[in-house]
C-alpha atoms as a PDB file:
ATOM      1  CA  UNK A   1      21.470 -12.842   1.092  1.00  0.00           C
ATOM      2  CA  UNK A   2      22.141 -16.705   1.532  1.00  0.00           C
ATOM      3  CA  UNK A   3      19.029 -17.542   4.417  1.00  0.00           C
ATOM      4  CA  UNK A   4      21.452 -18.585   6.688  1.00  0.00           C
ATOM      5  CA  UNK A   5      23.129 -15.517   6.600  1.00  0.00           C
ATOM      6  CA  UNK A   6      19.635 -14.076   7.135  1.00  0.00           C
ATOM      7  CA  UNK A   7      18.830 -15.926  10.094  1.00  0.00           C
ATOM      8  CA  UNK A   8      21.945 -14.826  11.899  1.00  0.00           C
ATOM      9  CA  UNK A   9      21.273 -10.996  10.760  1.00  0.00           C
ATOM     10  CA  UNK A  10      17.991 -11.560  12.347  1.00  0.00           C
ATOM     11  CA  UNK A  11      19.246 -13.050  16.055  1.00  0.00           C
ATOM     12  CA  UNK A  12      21.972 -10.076  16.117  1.00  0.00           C
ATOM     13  CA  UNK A  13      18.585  -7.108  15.176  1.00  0.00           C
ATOM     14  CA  UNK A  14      16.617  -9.224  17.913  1.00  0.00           C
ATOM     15  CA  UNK A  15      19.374  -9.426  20.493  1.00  0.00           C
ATOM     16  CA  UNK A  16      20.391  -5.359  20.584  1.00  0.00           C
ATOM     17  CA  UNK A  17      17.363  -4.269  18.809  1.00  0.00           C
ATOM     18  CA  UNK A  18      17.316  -2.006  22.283  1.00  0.00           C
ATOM     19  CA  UNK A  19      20.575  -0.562  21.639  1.00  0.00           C
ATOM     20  CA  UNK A  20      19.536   0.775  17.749  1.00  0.00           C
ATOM     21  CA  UNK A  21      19.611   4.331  17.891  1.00  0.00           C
ATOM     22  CA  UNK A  22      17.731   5.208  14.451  1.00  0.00           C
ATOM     23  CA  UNK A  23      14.461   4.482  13.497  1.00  0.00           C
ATOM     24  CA  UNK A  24      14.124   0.805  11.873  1.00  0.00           C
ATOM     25  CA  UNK A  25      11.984   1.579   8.858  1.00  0.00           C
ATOM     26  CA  UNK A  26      10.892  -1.814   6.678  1.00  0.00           C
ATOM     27  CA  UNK A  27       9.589  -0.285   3.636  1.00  0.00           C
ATOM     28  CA  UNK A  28       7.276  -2.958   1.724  1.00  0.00           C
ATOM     29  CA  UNK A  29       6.737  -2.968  -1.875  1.00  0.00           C
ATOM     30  CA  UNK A  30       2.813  -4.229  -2.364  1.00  0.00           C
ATOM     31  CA  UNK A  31       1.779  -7.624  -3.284  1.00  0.00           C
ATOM     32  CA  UNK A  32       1.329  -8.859  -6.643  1.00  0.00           C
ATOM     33  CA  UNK A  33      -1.622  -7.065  -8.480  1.00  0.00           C
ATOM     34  CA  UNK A  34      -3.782  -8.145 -11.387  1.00  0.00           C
ATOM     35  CA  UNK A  35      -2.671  -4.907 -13.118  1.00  0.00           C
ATOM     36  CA  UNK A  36       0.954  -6.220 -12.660  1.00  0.00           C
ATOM     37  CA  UNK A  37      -0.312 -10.184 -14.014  1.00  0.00           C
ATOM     38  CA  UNK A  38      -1.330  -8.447 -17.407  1.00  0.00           C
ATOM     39  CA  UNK A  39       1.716  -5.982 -17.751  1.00  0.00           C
ATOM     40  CA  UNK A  40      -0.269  -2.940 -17.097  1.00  0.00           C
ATOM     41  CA  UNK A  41       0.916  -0.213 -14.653  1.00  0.00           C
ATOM     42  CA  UNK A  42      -1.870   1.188 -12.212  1.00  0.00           C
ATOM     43  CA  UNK A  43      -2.658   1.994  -8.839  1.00  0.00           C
ATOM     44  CA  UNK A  44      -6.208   1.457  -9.209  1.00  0.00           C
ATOM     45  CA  UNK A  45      -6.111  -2.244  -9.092  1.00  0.00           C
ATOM     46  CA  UNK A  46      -6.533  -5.404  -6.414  1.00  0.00           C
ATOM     47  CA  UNK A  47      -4.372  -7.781  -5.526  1.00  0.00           C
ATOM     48  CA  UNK A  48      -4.027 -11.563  -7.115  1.00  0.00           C
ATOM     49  CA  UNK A  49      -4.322 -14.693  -5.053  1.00  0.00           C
ATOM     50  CA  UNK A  50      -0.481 -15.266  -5.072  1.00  0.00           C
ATOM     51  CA  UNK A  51      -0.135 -11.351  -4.086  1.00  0.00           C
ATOM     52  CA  UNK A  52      -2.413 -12.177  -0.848  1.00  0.00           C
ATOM     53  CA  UNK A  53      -0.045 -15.145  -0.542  1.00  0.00           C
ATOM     54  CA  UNK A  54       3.133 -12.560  -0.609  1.00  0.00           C
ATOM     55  CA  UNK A  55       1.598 -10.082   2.110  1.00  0.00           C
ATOM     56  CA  UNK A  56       0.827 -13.003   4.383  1.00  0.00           C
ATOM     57  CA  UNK A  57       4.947 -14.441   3.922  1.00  0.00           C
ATOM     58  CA  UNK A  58       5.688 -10.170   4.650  1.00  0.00           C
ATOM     59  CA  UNK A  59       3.477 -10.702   7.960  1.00  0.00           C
ATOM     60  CA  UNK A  60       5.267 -13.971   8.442  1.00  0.00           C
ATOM     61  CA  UNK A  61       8.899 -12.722   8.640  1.00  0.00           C
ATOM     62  CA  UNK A  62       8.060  -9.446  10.254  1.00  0.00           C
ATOM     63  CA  UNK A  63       6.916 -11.263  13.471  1.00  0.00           C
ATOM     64  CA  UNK A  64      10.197 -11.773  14.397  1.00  0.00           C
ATOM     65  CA  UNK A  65      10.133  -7.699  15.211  1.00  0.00           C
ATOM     66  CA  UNK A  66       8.640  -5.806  17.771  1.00  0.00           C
ATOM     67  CA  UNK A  67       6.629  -3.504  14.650  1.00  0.00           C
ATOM     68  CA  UNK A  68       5.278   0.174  16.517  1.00  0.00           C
ATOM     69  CA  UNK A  69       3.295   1.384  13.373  1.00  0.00           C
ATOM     70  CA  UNK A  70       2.296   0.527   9.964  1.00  0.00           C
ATOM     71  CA  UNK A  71       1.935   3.226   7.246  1.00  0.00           C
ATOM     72  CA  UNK A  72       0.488   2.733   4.023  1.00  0.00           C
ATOM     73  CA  UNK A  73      -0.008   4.111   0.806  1.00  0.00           C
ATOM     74  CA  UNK A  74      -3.569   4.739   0.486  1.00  0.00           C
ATOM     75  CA  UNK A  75      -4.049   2.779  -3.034  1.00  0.00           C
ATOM     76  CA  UNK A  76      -6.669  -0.581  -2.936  1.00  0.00           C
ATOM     77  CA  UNK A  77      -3.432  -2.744  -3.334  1.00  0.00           C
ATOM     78  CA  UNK A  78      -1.753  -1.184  -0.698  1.00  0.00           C
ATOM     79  CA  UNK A  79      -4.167  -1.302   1.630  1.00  0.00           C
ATOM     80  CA  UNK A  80      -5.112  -4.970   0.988  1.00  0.00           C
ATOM     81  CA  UNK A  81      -1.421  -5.209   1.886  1.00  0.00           C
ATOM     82  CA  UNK A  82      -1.100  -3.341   4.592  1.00  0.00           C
ATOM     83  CA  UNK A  83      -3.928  -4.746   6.363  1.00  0.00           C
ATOM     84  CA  UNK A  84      -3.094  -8.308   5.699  1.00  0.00           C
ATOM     85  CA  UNK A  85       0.173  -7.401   7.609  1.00  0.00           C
ATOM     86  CA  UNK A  86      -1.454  -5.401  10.651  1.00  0.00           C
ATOM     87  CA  UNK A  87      -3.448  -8.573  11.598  1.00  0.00           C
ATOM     88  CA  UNK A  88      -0.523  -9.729  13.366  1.00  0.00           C
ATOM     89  CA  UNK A  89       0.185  -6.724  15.353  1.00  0.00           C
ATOM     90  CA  UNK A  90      -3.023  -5.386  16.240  1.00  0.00           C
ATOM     91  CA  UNK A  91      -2.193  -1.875  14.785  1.00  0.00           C
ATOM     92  CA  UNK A  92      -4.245   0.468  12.372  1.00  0.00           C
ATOM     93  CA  UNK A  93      -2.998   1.095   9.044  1.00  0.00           C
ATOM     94  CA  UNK A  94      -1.936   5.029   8.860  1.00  0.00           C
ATOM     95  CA  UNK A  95      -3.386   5.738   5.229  1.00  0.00           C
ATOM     96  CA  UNK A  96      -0.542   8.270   3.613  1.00  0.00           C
ATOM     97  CA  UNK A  97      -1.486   9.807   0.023  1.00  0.00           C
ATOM     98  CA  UNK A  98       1.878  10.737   0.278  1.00  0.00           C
ATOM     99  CA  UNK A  99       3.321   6.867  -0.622  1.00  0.00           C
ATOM    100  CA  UNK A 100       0.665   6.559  -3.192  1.00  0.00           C
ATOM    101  CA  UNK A 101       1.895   5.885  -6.817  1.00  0.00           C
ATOM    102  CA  UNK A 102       2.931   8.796  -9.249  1.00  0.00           C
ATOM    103  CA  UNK A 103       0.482  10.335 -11.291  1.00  0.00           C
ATOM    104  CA  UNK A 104       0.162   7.671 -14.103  1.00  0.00           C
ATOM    105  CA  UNK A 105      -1.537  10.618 -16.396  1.00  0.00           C
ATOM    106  CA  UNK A 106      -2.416   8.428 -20.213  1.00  0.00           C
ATOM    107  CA  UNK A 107      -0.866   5.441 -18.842  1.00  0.00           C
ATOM    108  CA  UNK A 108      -2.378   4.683 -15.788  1.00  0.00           C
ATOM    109  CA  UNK A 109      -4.127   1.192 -16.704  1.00  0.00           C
ATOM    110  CA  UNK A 110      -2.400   0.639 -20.260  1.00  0.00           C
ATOM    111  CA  UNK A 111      -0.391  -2.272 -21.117  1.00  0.00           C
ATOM    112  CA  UNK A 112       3.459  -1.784 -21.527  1.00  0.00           C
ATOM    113  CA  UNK A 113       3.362  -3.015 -25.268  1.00  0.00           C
ATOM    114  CA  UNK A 114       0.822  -0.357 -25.846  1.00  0.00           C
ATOM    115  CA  UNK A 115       3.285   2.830 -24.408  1.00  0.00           C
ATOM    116  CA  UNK A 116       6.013   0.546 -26.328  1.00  0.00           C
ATOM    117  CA  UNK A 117       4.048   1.076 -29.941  1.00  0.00           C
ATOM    118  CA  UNK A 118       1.860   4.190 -29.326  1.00  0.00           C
ATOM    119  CA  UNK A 119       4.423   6.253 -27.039  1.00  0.00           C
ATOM    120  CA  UNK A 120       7.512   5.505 -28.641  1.00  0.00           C
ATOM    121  CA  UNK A 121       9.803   8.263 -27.685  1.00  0.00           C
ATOM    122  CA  UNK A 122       8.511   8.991 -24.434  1.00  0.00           C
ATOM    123  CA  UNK A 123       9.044   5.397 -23.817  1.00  0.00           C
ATOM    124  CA  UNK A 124      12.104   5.409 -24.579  1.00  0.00           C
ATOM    125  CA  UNK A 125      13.149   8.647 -21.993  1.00  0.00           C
ATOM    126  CA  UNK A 126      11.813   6.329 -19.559  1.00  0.00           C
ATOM    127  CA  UNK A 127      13.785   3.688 -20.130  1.00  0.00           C
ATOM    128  CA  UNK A 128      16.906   5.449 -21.461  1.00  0.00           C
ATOM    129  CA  UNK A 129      16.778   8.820 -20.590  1.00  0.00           C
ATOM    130  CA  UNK A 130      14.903   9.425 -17.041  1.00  0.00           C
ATOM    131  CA  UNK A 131      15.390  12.715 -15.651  1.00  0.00           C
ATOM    132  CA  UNK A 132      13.964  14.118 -12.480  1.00  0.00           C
ATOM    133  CA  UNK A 133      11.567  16.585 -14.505  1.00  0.00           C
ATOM    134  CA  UNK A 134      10.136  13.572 -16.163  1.00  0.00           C
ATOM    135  CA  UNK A 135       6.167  13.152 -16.264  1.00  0.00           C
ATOM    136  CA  UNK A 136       3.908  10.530 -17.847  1.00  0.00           C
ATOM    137  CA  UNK A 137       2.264  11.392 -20.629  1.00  0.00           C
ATOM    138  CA  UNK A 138      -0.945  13.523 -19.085  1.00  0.00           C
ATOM    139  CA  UNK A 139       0.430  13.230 -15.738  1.00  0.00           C
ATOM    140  CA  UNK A 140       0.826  16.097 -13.525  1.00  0.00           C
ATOM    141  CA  UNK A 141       3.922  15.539 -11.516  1.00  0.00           C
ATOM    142  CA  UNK A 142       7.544  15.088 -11.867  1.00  0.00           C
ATOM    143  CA  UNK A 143       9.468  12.380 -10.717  1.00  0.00           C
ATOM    144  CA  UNK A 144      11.163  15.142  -8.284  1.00  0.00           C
ATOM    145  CA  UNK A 145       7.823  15.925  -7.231  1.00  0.00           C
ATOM    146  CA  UNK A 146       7.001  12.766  -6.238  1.00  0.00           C
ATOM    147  CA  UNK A 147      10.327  12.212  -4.395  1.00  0.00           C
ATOM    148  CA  UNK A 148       9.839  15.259  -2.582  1.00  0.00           C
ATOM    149  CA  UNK A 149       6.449  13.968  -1.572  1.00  0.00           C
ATOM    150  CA  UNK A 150       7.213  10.761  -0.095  1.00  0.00           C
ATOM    151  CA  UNK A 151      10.760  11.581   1.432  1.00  0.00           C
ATOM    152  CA  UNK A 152       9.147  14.588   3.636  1.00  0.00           C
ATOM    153  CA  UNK A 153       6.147  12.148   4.693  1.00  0.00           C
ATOM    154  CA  UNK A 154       9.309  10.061   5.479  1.00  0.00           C
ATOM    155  CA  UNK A 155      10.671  12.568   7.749  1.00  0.00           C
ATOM    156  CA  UNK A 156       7.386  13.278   9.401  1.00  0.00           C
ATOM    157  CA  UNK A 157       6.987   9.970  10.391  1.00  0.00           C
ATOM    158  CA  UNK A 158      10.424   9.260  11.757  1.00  0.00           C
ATOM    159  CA  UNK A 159      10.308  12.774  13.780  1.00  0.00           C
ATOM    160  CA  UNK A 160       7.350  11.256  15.229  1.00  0.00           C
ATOM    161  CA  UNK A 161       8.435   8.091  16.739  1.00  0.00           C
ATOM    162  CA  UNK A 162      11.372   6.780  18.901  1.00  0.00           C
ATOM    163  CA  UNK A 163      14.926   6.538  17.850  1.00  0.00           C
ATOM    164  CA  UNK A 164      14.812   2.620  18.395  1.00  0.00           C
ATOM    165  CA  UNK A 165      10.974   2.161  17.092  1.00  0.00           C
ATOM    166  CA  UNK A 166      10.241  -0.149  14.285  1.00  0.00           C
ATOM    167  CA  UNK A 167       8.008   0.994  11.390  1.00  0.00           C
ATOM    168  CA  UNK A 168       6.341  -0.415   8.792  1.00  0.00           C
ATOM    169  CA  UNK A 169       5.618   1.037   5.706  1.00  0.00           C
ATOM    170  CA  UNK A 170       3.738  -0.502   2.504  1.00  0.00           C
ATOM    171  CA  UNK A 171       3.982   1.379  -0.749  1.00  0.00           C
ATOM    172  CA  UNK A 172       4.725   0.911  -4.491  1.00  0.00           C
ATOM    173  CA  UNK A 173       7.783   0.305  -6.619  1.00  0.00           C
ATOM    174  CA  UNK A 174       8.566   3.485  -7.528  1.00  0.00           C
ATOM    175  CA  UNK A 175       8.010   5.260  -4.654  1.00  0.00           C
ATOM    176  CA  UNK A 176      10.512   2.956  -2.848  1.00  0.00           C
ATOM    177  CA  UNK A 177      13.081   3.830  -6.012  1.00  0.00           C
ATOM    178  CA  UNK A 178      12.502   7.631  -5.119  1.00  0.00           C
ATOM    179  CA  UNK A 179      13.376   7.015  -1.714  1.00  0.00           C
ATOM    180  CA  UNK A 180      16.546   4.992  -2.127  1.00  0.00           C
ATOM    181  CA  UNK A 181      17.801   7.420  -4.602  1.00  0.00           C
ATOM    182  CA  UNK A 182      17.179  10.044  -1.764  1.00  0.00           C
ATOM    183  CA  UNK A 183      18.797   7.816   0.770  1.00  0.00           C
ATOM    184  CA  UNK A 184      21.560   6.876  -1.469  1.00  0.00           C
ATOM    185  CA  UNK A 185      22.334  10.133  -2.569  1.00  0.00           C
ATOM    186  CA  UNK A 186      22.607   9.211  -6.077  1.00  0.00           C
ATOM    187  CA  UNK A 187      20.663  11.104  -8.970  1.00  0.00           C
ATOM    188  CA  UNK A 188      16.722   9.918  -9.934  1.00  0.00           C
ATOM    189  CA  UNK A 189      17.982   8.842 -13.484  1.00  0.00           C
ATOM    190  CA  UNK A 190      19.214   5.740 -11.942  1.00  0.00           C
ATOM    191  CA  UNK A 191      16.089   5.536 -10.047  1.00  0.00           C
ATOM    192  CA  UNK A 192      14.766   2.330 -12.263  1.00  0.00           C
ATOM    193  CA  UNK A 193      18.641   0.621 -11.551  1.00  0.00           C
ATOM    194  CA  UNK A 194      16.611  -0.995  -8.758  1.00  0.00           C
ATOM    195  CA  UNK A 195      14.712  -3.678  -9.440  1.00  0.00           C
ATOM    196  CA  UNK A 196      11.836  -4.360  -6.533  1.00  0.00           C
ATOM    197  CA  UNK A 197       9.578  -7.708  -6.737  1.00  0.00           C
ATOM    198  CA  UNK A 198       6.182  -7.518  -4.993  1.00  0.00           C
ATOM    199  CA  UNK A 199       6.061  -8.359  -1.518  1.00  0.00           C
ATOM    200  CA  UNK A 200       9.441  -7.518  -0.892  1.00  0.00           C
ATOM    201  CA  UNK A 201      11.237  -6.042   1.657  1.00  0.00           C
ATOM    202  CA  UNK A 202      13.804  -2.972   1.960  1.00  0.00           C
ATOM    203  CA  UNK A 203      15.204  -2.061   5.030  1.00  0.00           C
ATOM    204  CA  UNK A 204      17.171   0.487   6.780  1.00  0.00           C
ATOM    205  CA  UNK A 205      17.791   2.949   9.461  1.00  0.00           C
ATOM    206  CA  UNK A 206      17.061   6.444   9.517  1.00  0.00           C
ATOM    207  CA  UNK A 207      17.182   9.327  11.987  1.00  0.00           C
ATOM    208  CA  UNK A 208      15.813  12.110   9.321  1.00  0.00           C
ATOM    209  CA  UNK A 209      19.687  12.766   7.892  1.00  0.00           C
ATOM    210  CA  UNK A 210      21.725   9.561   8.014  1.00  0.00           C
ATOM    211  CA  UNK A 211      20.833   6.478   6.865  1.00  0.00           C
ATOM    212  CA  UNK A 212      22.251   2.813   7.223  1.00  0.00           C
ATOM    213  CA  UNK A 213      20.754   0.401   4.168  1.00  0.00           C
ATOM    214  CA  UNK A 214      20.328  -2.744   5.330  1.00  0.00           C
ATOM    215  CA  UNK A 215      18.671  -5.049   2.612  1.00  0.00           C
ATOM    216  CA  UNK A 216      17.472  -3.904  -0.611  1.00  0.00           C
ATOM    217  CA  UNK A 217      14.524  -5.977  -2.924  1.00  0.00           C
ATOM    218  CA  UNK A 218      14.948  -8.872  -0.058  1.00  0.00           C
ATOM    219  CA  UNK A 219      12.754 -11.782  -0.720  1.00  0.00           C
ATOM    220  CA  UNK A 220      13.730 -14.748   0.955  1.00  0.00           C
ATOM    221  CA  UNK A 221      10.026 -15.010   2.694  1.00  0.00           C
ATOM    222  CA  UNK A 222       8.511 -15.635  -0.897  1.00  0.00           C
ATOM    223  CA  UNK A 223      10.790 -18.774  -2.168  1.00  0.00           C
ATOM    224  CA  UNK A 224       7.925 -21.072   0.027  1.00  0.00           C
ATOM    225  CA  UNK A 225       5.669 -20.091  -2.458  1.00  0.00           C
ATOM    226  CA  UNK A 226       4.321 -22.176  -5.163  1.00  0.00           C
ATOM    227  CA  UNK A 227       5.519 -19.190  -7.730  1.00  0.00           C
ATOM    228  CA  UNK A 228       8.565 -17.306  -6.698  1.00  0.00           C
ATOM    229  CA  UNK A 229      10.080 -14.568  -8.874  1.00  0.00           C
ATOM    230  CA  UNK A 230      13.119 -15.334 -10.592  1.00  0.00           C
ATOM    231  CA  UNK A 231      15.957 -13.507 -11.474  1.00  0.00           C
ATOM    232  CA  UNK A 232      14.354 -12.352 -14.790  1.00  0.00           C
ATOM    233  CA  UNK A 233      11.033 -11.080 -12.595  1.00  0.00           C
ATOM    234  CA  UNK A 234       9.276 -13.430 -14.291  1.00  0.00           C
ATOM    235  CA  UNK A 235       7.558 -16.320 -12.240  1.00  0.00           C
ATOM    236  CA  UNK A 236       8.969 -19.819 -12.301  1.00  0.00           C
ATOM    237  CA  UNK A 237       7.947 -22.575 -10.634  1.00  0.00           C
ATOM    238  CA  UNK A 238       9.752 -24.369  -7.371  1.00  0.00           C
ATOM    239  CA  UNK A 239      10.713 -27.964  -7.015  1.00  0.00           C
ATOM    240  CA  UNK A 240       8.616 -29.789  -5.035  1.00  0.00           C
END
C-alpha cells in the first residue's frame, strides 16, 4: 500500500473508528532477533539494535489508535517487543503462552543451512510438502496443534473485549501464518505463502466468526530506517 493511500485509510479508521462493530485486532510480528541476523530459527533469543528500532516505528504508527490492550507472546523477543510498544499507552503486556512459537524440537537454535544438509528430507516437506500434521524434527506438536492453540486464545480475547475495542497483539511469524490460514479459510500447506518481515503489521477485524483482512505483512513504518527489508527479505540500504 502506496503511503498515501495509507494515510487516507488511516483518517477514514480514525474518523468512524466509533462506528466499527468488530474487534480491531493489529497482530505484530516481533522485531528483528539475533537468532533471525544469523539464519537460525528460535524463540529463545533477544532482539538486535535495528529490531528495537522496528518495535519503536510499531509504537510510532500505532499512536494514531485508541489501543485497549496489548497481548503478547510470552518469548524474550516478544516481550522486548511488546513492552517497547506499551510505553506509549500505559498498558500491561498480557503474557499468552498461547502466541508463543511452535515447538522447534532439534531445530530450535540451528542454522537453516544446517536442517538444509543434515535434515534433508524433512526439509524439504517443509518447504514443499507442509501438511497440518507436520512436526519439527523432536518437536512435540503439529502445525494443527499450534493453530488450534493460538486461534482459541484468539477467540478468548475477542469474547472478552468490546465490539469496537482495539487490540494489540505481538507474536511470531508463524503463529501469525496459522492464524491467517484460519481467518482465510484456506488449508495450513499454504501457511508459508505468506511472507511476514519483523516489525510488521497485520490487521483485521474479527467478531469470533467473521473476519475483514485489512493489511497483511504492512511495513510502511520501517522504510525510515537506516535498513529496511526489501522485497527479497534481505536488508538493503536507503538513500540518504
Amino acid at each position: 500500500m502506496l503511503i498515501h493511500q495509507y494515510l487516507k485509510h488511516i483518517m477514514i479508521l480514525r474518523k468512524t473508528q466509533k462506528e466499527i462493530i468488530m474487534a480491531k485486532i493489529f497482530m505484530i510480528r516481533i522485531g528483528e532477533t539475533f537468532a533471525n541476523l544469523e539464519g537460525r530459527i528460535s524463540g529463545y533469543t533477544h532482539l538486535t539494535p535495528n529490531g528495537i528500532k522496528q518495535a519503536k516505528r510499531v509504537r510510532k504508527r500505532l499512536k494514531l489508535f485508541d489501543i485497549n490492550a496489548i497481548y503478547s507472546s510470552n518469548l524474550e523477543p516478544a516481550l522486548q517487543t511488546a513492552k517497547i510498544v506499551s510505553k506509549l499507552f500505559s498498558l500491561p503486556v498480557i503474557e499468552c503462552p498461547q502466541f508463543k512459537t511452535m515447538d522447534l524440537g532439534d531445530w530450535d537454535g540451528m542454522k537453516k543451512v544446517d536442517m538444509k544438509r543434515n535434515y534433508k528430507e524433512k526439509w524439504e516437506e517443509f518447504i514443499n510438502n507442509l501438511t497440518e500434521d507436520w512436526k519439527f524434527p523432536g518437536g512435540k506438536e503439529t502445525l494443527k496443534d499450534v493453530q488450534n492453540r493460538a486461534v482459541k486464545k484468539l477467540n478468548d480475547i475477542v469474547s472478552s473485549h468490546k465490539k469496537n475495542d482495539f487490540i494489540c497483539i505481538i507474536t511470531h511469524g508463524g503463529i501469525v501464518r496459522v492464524i491467517l490460514c484460519f481467518l482465510l479459510n484456506i488449508n495450513l500447506s499454504d501457511a508459508l505463502k505468506f511472507h511476514l518481515f519483523n516489525g510488521s503489521i497485520t490487521s483485521f477485524e474479527y467478531d469470533g466468526k467473521k473476519a475483514i483482512i485489512h493489511t497483511i505483512n504492512d511495513i510502511c513504518h520501517l522504510y525510515e530506517l537506516e535498513f529496511a527489508p526489501s522485497i527479497t527479505g534481505r536488508p538493503w540500504k536507503t538513500k540518504t
